[in-house]
C-alpha atoms as a PDB file:
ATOM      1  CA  UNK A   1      42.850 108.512 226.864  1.00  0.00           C
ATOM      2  CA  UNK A   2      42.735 107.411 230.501  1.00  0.00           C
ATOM      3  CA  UNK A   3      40.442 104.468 231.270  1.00  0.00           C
ATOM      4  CA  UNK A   4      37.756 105.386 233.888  1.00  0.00           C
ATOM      5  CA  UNK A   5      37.353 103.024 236.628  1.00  0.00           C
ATOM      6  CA  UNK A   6      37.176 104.679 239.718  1.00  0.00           C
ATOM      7  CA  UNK A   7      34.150 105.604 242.037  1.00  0.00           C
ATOM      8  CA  UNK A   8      31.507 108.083 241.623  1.00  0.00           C
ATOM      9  CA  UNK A   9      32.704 110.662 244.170  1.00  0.00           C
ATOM     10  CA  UNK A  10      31.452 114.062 242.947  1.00  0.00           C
ATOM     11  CA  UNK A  11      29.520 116.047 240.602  1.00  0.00           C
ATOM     12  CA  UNK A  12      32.203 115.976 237.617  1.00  0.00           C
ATOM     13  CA  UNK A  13      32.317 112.162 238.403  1.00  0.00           C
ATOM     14  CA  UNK A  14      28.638 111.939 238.057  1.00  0.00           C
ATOM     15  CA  UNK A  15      28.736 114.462 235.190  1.00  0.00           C
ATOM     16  CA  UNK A  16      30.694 111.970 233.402  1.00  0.00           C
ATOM     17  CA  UNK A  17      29.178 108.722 234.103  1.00  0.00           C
ATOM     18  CA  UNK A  18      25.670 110.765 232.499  1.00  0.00           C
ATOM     19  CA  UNK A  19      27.567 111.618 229.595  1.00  0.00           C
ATOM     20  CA  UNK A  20      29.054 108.257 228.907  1.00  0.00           C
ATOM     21  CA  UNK A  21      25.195 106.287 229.835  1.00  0.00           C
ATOM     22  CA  UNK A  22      23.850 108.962 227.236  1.00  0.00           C
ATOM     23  CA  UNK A  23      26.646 108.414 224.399  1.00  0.00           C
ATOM     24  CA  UNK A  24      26.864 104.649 224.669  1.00  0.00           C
ATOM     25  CA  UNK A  25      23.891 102.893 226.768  1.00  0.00           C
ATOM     26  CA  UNK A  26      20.632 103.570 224.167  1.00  0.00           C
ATOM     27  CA  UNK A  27      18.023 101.376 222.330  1.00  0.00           C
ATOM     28  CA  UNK A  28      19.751 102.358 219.103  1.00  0.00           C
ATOM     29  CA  UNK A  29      22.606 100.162 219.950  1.00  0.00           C
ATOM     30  CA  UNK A  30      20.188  97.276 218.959  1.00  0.00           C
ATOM     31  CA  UNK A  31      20.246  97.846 215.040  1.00  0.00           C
ATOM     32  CA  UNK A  32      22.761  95.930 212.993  1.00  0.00           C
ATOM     33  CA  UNK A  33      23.809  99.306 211.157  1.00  0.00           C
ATOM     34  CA  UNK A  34      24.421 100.943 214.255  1.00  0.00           C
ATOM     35  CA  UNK A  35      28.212 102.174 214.755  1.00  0.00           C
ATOM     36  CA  UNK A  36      29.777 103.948 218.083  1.00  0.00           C
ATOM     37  CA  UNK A  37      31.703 105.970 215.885  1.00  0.00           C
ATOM     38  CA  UNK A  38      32.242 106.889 212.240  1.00  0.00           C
ATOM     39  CA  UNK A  39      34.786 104.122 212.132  1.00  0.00           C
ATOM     40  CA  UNK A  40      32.696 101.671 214.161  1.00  0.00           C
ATOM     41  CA  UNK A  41      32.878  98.941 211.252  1.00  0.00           C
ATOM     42  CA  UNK A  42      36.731  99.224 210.574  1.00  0.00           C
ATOM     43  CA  UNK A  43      37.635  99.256 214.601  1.00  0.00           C
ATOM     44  CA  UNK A  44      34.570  96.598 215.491  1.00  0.00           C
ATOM     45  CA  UNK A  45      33.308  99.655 217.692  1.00  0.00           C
ATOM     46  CA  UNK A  46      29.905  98.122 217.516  1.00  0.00           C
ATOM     47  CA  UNK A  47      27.719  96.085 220.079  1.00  0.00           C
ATOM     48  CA  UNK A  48      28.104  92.360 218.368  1.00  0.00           C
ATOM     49  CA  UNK A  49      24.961  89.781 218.635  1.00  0.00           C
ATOM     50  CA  UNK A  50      24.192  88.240 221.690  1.00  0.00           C
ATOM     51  CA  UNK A  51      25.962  85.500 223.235  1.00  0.00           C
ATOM     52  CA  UNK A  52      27.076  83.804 226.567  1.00  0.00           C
ATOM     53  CA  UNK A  53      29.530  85.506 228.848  1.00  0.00           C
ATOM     54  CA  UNK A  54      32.523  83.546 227.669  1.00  0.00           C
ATOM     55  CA  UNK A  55      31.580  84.282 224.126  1.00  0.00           C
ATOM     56  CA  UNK A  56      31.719  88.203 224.855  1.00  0.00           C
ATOM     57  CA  UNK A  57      34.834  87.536 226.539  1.00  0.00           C
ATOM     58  CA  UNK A  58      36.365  85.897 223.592  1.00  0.00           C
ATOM     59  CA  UNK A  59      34.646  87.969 221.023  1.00  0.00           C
ATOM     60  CA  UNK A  60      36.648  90.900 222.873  1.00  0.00           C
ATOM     61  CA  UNK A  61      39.695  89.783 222.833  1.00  0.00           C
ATOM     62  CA  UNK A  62      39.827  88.750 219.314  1.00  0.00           C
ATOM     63  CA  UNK A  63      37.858  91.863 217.759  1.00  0.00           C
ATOM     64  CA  UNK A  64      38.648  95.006 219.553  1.00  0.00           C
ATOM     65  CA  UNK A  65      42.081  96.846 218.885  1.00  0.00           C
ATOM     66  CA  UNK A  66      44.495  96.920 221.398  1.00  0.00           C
ATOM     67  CA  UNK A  67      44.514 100.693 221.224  1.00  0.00           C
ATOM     68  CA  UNK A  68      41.253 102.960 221.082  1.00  0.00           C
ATOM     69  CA  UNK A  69      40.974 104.913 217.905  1.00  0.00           C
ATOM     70  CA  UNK A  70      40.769 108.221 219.161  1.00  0.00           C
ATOM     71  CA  UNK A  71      37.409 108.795 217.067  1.00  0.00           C
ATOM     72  CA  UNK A  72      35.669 106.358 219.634  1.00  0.00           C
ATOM     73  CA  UNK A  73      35.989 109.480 221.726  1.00  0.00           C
ATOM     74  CA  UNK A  74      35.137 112.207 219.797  1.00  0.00           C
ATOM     75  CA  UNK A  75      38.342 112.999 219.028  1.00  0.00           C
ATOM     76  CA  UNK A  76      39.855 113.846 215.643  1.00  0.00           C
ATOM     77  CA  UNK A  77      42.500 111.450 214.012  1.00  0.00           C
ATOM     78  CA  UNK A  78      44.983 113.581 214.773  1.00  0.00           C
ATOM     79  CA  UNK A  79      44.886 113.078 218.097  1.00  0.00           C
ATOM     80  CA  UNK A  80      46.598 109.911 217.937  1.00  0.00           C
ATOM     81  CA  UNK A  81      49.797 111.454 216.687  1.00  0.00           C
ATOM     82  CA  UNK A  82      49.484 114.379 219.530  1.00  0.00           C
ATOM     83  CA  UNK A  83      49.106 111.738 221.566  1.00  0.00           C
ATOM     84  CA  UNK A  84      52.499 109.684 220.293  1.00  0.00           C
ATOM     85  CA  UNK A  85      53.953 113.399 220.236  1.00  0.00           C
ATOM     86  CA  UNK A  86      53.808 113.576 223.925  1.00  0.00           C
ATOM     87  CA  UNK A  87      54.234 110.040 224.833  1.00  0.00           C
ATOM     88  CA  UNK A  88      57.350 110.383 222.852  1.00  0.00           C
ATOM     89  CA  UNK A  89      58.768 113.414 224.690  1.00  0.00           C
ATOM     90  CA  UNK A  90      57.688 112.049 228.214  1.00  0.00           C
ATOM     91  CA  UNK A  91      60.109 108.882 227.541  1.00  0.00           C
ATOM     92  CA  UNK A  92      62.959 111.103 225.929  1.00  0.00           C
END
């Protein structure tokens, strides 16, 4: 999964920005029990307390996997090994 970082440009870039404010940014994320995903507690895919900016920083860097789970975006499991499939055959 590509990380988006780019500008808002057009309607499939503002398509997605909606999507990911609706799936992500809600009051929900508030409660202690609430998860991103169904593996939210295994992965840390969860919003932690509140802290100072440093704190997030470090709390980020020492919590969050290196590498997404695909579930954090939607995707089945077995995505990951598609994924490792292709990456595999592009560097072959």
């Amino acid at each position: 999964m590509c990380n988006y970082g780019g500008r808002v440009t057009d309607n499939q870039d503002r398509r997605l920005i909606r999507t990911m404010l609706t799936d992500f940014y809600l009051p929900d994320i508030l409660k202690d029990e609430y998860l991103f995903c169904k593996t939210g507690k295994k992965y840390n895919y969860f919003a932690p307390e509140e802290m100072d900016f440093k704190e997030y920083i470090e709390w980020i860097k020492g919590n969050l996997p290196r590498f997404d789970h695909p579930d954090i975006f939607g995707l089945h499991t077995n995505a990951e090994i598609s994924s490792a499939l292709m990456e595999k055959s592009a560097l072959l």
